[in-house]
C-alpha atoms as a PDB file:
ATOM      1  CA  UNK A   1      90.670 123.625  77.408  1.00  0.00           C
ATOM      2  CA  UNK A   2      93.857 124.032  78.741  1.00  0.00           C
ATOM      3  CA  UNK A   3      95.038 123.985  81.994  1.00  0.00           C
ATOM      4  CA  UNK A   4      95.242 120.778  82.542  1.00  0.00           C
ATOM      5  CA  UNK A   5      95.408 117.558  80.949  1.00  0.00           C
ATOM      6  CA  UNK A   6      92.198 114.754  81.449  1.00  0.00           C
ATOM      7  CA  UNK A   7      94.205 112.104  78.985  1.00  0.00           C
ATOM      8  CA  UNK A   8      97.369 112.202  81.672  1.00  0.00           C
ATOM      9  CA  UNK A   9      94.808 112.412  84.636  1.00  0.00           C
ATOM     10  CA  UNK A  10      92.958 108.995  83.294  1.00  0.00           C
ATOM     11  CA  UNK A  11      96.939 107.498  82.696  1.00  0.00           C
ATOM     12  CA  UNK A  12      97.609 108.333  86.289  1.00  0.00           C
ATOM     13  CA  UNK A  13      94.765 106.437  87.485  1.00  0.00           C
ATOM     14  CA  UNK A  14      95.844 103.446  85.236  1.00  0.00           C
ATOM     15  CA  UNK A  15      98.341 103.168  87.307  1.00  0.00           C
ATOM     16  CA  UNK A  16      97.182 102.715  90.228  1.00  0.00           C
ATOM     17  CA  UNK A  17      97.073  99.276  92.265  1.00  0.00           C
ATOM     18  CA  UNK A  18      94.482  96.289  91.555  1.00  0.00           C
ATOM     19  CA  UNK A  19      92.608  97.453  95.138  1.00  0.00           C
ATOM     20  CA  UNK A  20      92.536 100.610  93.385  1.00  0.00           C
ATOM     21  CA  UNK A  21      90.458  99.672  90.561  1.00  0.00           C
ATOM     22  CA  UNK A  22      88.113  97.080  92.181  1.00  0.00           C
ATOM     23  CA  UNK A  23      87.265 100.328  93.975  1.00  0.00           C
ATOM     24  CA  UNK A  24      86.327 102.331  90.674  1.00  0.00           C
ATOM     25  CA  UNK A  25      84.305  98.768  90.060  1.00  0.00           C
ATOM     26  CA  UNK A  26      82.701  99.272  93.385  1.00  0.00           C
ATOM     27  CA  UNK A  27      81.576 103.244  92.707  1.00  0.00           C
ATOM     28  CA  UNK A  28      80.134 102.547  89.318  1.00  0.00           C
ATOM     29  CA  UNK A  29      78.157  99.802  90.524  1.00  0.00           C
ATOM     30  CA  UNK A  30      76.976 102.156  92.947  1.00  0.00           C
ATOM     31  CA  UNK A  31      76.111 104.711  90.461  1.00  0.00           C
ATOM     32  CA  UNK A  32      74.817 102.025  87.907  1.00  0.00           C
ATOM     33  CA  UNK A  33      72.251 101.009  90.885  1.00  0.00           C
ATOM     34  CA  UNK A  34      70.826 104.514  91.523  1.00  0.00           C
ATOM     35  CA  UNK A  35      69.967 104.513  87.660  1.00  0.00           C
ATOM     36  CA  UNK A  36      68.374 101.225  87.175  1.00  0.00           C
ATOM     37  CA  UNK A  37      66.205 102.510  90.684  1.00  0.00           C
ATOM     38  CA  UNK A  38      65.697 105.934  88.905  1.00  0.00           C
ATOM     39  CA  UNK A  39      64.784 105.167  85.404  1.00  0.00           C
ATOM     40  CA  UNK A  40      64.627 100.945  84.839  1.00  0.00           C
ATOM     41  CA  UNK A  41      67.245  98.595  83.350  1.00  0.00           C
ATOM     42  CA  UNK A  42      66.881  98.659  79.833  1.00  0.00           C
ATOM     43  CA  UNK A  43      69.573 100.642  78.720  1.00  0.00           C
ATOM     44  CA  UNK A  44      67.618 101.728  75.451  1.00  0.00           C
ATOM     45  CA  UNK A  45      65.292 103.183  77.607  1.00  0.00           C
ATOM     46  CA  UNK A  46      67.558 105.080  80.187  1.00  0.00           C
ATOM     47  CA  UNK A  47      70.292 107.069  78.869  1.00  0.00           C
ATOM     48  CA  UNK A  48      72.009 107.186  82.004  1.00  0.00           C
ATOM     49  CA  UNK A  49      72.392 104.024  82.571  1.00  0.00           C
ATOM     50  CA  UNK A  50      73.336 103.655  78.673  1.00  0.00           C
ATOM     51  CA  UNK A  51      76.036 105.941  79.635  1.00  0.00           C
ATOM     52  CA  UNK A  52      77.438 104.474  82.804  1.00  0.00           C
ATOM     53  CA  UNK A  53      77.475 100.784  81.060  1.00  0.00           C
ATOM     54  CA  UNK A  54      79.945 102.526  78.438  1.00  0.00           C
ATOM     55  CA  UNK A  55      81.786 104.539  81.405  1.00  0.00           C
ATOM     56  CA  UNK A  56      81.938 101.032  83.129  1.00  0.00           C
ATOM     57  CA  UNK A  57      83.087  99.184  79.593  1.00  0.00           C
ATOM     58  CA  UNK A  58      85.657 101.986  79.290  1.00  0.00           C
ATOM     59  CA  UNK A  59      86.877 101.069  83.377  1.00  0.00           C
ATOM     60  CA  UNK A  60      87.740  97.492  82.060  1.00  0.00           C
ATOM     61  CA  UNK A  61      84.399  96.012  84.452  1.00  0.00           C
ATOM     62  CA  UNK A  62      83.802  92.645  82.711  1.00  0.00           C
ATOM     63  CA  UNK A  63      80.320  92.012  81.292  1.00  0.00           C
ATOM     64  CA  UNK A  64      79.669  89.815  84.283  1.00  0.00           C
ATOM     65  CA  UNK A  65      80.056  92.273  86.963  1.00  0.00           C
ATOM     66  CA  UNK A  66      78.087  94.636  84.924  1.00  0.00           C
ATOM     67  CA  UNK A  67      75.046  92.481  84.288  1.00  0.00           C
ATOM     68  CA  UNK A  68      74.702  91.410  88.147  1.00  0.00           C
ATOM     69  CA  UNK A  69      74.590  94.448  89.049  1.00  0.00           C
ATOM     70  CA  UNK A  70      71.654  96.069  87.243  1.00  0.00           C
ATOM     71  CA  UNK A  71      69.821  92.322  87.712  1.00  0.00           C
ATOM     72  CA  UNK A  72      70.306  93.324  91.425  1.00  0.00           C
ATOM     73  CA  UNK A  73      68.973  96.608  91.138  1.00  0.00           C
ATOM     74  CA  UNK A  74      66.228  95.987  88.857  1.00  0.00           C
ATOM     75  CA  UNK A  75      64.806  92.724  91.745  1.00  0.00           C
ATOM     76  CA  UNK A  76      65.144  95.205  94.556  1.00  0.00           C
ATOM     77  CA  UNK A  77      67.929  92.875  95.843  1.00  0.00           C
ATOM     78  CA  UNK A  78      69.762  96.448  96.800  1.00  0.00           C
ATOM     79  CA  UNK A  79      67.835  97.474 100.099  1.00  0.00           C
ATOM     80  CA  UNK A  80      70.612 100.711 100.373  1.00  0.00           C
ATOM     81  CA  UNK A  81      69.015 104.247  99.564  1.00  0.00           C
ATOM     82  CA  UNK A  82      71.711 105.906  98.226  1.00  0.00           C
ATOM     83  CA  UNK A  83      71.717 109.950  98.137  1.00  0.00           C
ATOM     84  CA  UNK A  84      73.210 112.134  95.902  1.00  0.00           C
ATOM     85  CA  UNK A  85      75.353 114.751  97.854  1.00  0.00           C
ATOM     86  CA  UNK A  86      77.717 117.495  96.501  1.00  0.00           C
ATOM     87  CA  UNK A  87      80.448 118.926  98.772  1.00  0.00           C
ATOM     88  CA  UNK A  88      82.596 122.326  97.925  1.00  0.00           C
ATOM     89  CA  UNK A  89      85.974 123.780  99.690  1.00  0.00           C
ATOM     90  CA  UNK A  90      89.490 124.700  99.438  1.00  0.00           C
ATOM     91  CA  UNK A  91      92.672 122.892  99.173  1.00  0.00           C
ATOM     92  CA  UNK A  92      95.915 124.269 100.095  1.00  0.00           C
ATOM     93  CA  UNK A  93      96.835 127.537  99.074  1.00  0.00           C
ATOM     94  CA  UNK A  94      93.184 127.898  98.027  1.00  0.00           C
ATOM     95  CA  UNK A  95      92.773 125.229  95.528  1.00  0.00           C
ATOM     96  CA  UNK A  96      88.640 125.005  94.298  1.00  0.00           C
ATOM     97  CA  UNK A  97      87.486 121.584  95.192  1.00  0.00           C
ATOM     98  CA  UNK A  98      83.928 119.858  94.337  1.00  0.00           C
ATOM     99  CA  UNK A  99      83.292 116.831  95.814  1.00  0.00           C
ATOM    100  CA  UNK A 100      80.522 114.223  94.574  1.00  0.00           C
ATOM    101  CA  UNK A 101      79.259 111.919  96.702  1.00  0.00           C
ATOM    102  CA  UNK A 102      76.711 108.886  96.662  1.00  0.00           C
ATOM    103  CA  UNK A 103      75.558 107.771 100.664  1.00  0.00           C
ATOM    104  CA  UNK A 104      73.327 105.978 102.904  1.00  0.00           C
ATOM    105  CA  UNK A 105      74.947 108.220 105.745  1.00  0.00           C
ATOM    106  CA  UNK A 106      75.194 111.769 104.962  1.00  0.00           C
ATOM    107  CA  UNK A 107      76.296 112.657 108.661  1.00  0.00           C
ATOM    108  CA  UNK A 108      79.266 109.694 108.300  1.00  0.00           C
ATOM    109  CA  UNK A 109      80.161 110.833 104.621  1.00  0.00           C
ATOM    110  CA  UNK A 110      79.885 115.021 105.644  1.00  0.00           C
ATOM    111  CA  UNK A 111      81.966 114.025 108.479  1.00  0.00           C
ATOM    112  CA  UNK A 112      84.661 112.146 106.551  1.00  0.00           C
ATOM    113  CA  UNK A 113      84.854 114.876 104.124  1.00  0.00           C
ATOM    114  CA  UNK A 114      85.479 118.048 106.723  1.00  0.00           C
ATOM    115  CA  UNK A 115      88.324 115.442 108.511  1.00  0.00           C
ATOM    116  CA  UNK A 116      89.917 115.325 105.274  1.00  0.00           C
ATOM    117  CA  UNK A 117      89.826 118.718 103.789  1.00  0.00           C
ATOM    118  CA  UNK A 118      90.840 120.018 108.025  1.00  0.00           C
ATOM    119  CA  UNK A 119      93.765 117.374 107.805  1.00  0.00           C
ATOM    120  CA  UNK A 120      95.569 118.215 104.813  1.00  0.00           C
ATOM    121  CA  UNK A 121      95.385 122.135 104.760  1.00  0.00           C
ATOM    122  CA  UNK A 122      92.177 123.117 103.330  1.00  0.00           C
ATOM    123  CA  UNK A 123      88.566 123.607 105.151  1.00  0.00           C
ATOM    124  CA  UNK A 124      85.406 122.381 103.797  1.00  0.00           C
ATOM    125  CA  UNK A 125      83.049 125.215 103.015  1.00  0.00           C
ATOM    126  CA  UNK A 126      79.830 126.288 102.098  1.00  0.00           C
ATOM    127  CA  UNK A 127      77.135 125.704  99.123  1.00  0.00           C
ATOM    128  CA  UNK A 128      78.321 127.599  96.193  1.00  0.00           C
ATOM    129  CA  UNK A 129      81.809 128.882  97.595  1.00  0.00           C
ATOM    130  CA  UNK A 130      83.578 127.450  94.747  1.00  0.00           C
ATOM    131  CA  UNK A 131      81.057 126.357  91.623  1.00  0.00           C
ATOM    132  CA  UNK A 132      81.228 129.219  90.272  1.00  0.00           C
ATOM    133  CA  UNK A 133      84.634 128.785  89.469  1.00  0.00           C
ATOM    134  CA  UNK A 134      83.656 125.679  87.353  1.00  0.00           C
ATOM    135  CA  UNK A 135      80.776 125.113  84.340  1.00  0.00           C
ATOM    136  CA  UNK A 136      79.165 121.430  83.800  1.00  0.00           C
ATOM    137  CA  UNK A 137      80.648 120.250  80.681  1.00  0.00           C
ATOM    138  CA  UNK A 138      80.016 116.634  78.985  1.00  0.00           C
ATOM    139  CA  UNK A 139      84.286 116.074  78.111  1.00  0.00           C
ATOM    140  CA  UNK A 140      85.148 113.131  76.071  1.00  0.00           C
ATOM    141  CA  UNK A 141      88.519 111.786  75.466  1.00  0.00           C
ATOM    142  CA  UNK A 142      89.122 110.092  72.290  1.00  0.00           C
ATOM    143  CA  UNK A 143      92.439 107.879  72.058  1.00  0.00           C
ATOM    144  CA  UNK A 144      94.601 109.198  69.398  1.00  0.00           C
ATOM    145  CA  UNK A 145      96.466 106.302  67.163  1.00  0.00           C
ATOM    146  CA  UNK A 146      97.461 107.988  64.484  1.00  0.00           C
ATOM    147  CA  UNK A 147      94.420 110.224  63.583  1.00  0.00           C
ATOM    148  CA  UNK A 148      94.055 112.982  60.951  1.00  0.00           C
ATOM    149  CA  UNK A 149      93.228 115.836  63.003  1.00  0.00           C
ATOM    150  CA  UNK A 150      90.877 117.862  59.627  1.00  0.00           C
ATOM    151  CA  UNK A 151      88.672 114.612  59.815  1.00  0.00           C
ATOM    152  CA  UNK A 152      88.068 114.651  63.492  1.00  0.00           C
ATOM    153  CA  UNK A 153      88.043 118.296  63.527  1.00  0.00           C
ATOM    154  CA  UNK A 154      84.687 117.678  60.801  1.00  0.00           C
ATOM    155  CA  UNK A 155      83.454 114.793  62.925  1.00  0.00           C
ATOM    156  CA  UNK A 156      83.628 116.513  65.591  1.00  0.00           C
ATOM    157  CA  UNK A 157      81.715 119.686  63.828  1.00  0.00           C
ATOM    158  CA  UNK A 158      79.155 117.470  62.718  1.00  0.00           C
ATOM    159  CA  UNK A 159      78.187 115.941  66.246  1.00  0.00           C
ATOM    160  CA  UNK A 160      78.219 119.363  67.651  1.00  0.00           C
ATOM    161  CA  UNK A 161      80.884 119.750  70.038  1.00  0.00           C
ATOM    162  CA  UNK A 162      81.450 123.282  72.062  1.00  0.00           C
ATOM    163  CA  UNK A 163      85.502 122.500  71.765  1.00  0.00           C
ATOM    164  CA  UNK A 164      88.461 120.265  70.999  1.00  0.00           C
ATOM    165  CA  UNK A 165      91.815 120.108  71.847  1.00  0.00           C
ATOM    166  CA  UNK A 166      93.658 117.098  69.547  1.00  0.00           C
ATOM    167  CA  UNK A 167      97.459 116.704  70.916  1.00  0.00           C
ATOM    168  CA  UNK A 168      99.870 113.509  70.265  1.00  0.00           C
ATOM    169  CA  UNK A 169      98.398 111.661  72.540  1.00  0.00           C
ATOM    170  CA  UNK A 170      94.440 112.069  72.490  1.00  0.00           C
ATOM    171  CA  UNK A 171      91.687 113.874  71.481  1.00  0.00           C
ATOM    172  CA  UNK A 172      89.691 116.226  74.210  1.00  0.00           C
ATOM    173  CA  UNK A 173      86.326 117.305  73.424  1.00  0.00           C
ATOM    174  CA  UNK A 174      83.445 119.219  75.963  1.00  0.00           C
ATOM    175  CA  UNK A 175      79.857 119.136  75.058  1.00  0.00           C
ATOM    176  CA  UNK A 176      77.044 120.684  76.162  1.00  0.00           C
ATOM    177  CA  UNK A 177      75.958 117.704  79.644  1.00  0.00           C
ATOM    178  CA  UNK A 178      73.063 116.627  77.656  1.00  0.00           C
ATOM    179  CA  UNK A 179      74.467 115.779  74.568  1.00  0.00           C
ATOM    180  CA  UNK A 180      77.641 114.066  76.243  1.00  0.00           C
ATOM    181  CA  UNK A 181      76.239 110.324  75.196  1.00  0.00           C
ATOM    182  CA  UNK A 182      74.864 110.935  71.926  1.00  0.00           C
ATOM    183  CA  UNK A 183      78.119 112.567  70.878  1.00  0.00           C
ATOM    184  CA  UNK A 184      80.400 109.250  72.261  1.00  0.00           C
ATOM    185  CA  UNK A 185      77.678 107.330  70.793  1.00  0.00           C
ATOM    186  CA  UNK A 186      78.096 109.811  67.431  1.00  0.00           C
ATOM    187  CA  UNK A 187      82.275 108.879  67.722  1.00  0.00           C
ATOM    188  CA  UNK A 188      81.746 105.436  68.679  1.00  0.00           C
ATOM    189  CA  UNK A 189      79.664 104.871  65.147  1.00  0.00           C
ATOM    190  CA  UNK A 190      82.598 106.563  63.559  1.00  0.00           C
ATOM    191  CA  UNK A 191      85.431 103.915  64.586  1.00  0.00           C
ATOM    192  CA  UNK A 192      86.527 106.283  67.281  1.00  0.00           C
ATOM    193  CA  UNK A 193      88.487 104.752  70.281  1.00  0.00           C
ATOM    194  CA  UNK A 194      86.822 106.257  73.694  1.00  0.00           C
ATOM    195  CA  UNK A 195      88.411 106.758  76.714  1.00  0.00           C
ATOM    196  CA  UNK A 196      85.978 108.110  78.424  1.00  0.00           C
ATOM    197  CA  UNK A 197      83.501 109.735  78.459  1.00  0.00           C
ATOM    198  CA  UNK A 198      81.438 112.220  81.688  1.00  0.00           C
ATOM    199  CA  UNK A 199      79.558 115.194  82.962  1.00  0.00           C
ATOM    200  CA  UNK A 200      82.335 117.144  84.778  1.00  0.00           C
ATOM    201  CA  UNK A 201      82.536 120.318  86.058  1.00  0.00           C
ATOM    202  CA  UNK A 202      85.192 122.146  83.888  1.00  0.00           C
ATOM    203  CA  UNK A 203      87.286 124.910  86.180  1.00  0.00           C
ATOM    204  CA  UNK A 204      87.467 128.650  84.485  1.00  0.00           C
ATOM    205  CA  UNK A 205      90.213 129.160  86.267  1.00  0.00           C
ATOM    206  CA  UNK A 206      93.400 127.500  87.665  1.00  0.00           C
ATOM    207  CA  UNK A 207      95.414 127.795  90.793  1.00  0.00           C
ATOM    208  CA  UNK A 208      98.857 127.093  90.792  1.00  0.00           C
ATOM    209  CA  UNK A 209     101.126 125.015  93.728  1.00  0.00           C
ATOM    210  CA  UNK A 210     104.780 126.330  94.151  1.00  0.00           C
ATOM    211  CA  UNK A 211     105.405 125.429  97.852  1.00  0.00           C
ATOM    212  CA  UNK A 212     106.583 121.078  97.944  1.00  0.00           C
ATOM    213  CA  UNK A 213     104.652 120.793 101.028  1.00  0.00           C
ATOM    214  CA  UNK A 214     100.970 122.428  99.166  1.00  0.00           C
ATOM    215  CA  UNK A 215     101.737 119.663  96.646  1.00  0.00           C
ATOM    216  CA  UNK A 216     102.190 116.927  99.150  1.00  0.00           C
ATOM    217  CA  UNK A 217      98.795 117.890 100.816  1.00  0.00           C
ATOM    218  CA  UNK A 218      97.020 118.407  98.044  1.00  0.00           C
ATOM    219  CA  UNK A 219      97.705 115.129  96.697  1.00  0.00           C
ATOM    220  CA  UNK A 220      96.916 113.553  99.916  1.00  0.00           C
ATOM    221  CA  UNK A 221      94.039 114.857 100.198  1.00  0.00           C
ATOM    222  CA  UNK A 222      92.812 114.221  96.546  1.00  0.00           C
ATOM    223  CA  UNK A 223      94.017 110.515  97.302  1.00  0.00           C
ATOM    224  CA  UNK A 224      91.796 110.323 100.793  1.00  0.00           C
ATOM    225  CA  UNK A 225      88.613 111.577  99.269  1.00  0.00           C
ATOM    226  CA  UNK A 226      88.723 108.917  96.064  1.00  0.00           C
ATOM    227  CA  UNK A 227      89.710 106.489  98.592  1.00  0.00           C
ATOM    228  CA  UNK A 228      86.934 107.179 100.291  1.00  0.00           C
ATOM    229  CA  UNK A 229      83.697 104.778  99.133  1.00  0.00           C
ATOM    230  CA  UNK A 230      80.745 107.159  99.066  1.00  0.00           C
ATOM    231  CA  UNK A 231      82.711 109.827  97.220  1.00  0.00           C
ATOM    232  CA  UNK A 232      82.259 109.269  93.136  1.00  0.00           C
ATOM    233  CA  UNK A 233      83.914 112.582  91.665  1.00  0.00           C
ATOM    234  CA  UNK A 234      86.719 114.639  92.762  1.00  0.00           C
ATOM    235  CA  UNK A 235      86.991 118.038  90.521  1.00  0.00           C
ATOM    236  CA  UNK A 236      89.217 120.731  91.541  1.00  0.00           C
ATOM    237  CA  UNK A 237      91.464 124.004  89.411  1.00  0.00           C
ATOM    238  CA  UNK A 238      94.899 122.843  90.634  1.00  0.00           C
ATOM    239  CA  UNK A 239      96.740 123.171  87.495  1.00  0.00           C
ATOM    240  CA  UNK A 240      98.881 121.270  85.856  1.00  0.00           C
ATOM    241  CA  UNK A 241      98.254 118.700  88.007  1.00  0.00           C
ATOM    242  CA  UNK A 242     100.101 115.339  86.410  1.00  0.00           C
ATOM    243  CA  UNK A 243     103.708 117.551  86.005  1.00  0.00           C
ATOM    244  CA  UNK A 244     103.416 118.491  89.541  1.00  0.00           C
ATOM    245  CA  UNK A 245     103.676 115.212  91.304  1.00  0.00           C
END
């Protein structure tokens, strides 16, 4: 798992302004409305939306904002028919980046995309030019205050996790995608903090930035794509992001 760090990525973002966040509000709620429409709004039921209420929890979105949400959905208040797009290209100096995407508009959000990627150094490719550079991976970040790393290492064992990484700071663990909510679920009933906890796509590789200005445009361009509203995942193989800023 190394390579790069999620715990410092997820700090970053902490950081970030209040507009910021009510952004991340805005994108779950977005996601949290696709999977009340696709599988109902009992989260016993639908495992997805089990998992983005926790995801949501873990963002700090109060109860409230939750709850009005999935009412919404589930009354067809929500007239929007939101599409699941994925977008793939290269960053400067040939950084791998995925893009995920949820739109009404796929000509406005494909258009936004290539402006961004053409702007800042890179070019928007094709289906496939980069994926298979990365592997879907459920990763889970466990706070770590003050662990024993032989108990989490057999917690861990027993949920069946593919891998963990336990550091001063946090606990890193990928699981197979579909077993990414029963194993927070698993940790959860164990007293474990979570962080968070996603399907990501998981780079094999890593490409490295030596030149100031690829670092300034690749950070502006990872900022203008979460910026943007209909885009819900950024993944890329620039490593070591967080020390490079």
């Amino acid at each position: 798992m190394s390579g790069h760090s999620k715990w410092k990525n997820i700090m970053h973002k902490k950081g970030k302004t209040d507009a910021q966040r009510a952004k991340v509000f805005t994108k779950i709620g977005r996601e949290i409305m696709v999977a009340v429409k696709e599988g109902g709004a009992d989260p016993a039921a639908n495992g997805k939306l089990r998992d983005l209420i926790a995801k949501a929890k873990q963002n700090n979105v109060p109860n409230d904002n939750i709850e009005r949400v999935i009412k919404k959905a589930a009354g067809g208040d929500d007239k929007n028919n939101y599409e699941s797009m994925v977008y793939e290209g290269y960053g400067p100096n040939g950084v791998a980046v995925i893009v995920e995407a949820l739109t009404d508009n796929k000509n406005r959000t494909a258009g936004e995309v290539r402006h961004y990627f053409d702007k800042f150094g890179g070019n928007l490719g094709t289906t496939g030019c980069v994926s298979y550079m990365f592997s879907t991976k459920g990763v889970i970040v466990l706070e770590n205050d003050g662990l024993d790393e032989e108990k989490v290492m057999e917690d861990c064992m027993e949920a069946g996790v593919e891998d963990f990484d336990f550091t001063e700071e946090a606990v890193e663990i990928e699981t197979i995608p579909a077993e990414c909510g029963n194993v927070r679920e698993f940790l959860e009933g164990k007293g474990y903090t979570i962080v968070s906890a996603e399907v990501e796509q998981v780079p094999s590789t890593y490409t490295q930035l030596d030149d100031p200005e690829h670092i300034r445009k690749m950070n502006l361009l990872l900022d203008a794509l979460e910026e943007n509203d209909d885009v819900q995942n950024v993944f890329h193989n620039w490593e070591n992001q967080e020390e490079e800023e």
